[in-house]
Structures are given as structure tokens and as C-alpha cells.
Protein backbone atom coordinates (compact mmCIF):
# COMPACT_ATOMS: atom_id res chain seq x y z
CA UNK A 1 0.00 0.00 0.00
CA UNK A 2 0.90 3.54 -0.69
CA UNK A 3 1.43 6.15 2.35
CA UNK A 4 0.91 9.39 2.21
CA UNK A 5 1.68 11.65 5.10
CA UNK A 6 0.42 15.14 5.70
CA UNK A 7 2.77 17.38 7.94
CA UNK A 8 1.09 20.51 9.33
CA UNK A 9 2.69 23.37 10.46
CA UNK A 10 1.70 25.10 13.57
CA UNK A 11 1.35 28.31 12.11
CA UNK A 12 -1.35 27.72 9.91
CA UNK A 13 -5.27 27.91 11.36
CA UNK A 14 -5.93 23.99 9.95
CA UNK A 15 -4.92 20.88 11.98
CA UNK A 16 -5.20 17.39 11.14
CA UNK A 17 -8.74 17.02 13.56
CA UNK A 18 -10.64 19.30 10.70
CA UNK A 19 -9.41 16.89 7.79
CA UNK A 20 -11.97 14.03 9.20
CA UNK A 21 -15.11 16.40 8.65
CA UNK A 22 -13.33 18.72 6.08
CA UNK A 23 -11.84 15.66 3.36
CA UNK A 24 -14.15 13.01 4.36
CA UNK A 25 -15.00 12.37 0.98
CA UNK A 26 -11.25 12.70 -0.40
CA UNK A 27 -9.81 10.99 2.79
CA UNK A 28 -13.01 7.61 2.44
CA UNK A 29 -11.29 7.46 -1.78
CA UNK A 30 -7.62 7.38 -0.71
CA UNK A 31 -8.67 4.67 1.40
CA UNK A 32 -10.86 2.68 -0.99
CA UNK A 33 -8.04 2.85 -3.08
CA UNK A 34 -5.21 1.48 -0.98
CA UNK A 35 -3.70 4.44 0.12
CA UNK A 36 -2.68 5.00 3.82
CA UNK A 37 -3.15 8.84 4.60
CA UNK A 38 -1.48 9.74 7.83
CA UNK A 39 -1.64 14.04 9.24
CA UNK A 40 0.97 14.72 11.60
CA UNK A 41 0.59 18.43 13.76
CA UNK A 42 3.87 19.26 13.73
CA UNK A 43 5.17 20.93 16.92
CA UNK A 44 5.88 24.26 17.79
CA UNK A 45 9.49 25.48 17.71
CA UNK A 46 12.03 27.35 15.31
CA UNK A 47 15.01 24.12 15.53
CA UNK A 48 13.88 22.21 12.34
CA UNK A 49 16.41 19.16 13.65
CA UNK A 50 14.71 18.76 17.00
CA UNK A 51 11.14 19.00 15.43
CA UNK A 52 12.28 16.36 12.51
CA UNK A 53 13.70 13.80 14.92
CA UNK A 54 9.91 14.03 17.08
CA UNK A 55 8.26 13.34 14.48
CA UNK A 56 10.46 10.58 12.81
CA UNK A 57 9.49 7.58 14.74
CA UNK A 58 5.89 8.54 14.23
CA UNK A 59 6.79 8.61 10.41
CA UNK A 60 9.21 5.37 10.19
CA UNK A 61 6.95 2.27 10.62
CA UNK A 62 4.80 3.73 7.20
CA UNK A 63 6.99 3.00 4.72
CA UNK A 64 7.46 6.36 3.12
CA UNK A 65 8.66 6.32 0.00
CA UNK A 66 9.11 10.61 -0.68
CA UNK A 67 8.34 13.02 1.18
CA UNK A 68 6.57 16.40 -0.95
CA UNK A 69 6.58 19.57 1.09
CA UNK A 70 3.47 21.96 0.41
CA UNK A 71 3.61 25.50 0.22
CA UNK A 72 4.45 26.83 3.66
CA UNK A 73 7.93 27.52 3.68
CA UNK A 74 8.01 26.98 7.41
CA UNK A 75 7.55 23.00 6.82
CA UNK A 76 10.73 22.73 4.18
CA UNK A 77 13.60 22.41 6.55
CA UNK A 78 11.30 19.69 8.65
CA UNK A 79 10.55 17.89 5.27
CA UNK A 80 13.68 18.10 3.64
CA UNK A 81 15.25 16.53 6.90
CA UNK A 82 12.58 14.19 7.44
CA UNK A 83 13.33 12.90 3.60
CA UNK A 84 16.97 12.55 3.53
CA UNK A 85 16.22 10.32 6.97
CA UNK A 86 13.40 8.27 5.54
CA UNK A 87 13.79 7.92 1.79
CA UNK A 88 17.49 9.18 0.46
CA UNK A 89 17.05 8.10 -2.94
CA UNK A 90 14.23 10.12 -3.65
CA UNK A 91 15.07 13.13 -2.01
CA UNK A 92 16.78 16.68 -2.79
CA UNK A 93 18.02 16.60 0.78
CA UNK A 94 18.45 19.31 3.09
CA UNK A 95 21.65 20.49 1.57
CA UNK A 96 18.94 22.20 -1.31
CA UNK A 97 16.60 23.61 1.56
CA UNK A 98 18.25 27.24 0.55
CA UNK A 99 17.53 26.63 -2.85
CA UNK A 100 14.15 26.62 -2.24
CA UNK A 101 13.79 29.98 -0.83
CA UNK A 102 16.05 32.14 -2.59
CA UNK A 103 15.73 32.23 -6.12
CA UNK A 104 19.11 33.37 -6.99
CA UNK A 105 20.75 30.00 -5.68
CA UNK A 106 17.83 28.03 -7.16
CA UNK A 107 18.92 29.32 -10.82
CA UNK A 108 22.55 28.39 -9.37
CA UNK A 109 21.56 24.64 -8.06
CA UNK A 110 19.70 24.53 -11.82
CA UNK A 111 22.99 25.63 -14.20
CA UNK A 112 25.07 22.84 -11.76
């Protein structure tokens, strides 16, 4: 079965309890279809290492084959680390974290 994990940061107003009555529909076809759908609140704090290695042995036993951050840039360091942990050969890795917010070195990691 395919897993597909859902981290949410704590700065944003929707936490995994609203997905139940919010996705129902979406959450009742991922299911039908074999697909394990897992929402993790991610803690507060600013130290993306700390938060990474909480949430990691919630993450490991589901078989996660890539991790794909969403929009909110204050989830990328957590799921760039949690990536290169769980699932190296599908990852950018931290070490392109910067990348992803500045522009300049994206163009830069691009040209390599």
C-alpha cells in the first residue's frame, strides 16, 4: 500500500482534527483505493532538527517512499530533513533547503 503523510505546520489555522469532517470524501477514496493517509501536527518550535527527529518515529513504521513539502515555507527544513532520513534516494536533501527559498541559488543549483 501507498502512504501518504500530511505534515502541518503550527502556524497555519488547519490541523489534522478538521481533515476528518473537512476531506471526508477525499480521505473515504484514498482509502478505498489502498492508500494510507497519515496528518501529523507538527510541533511548535524554530530548531527544524529537534522537530524532525519528534516526528520521525511517528513517520518510520509507514513505509514512506518521498516526502513532498506543500507551500508553507516553514515546513521545508522539517521535510527536507525528514526525507533525507526516511527515503534518500528520492530526495533533494536538506543540503537544497536554501535553494528553495532564494531564487538566486535556485537558478545556481539549476545551471550545476
Amino acid at each position: 500500500a501507498e502512504s501518504i503523510v500530511d505534515l502541518r505546520s503550527p502556524s497555519r489555522k488547519l490541523k489534522c482534527s478538521q481533515n476528518a469532517s473537512d476531506y471526508a470524501d477525499a480521505l473515504q477514496a484514498l482509502g478505498a483505493a489502498g492508500v494510507q493517509y497519515t496528518c501529523i501536527d507538527l510541533p511548535e518550535g524554530d530548531d527544524a532538527q529537534a522537530i524532525a527527529n519528534e516526528v520521525l518515529p511517528l513517520m518510520r513504521p509507514l513505509g514512506i517512499q518521498a516526502v513532498i513539502n506543500g507551500s508553507f515555507d516553514d515546513v521545508v527544513e522539517v521535510a527536507d530533513l525528514i526525507s533525507e532520513r526516511l527515503c534518500p534516494e528520492t530526495t533533494n536533501g536538506y543540503r537544497l533547503s536554501e535553494a528553495r527559498h532564494d531564487k538566486a541559488r535556485m537558478h545556481e543549483v539549476v545551471d550545476e
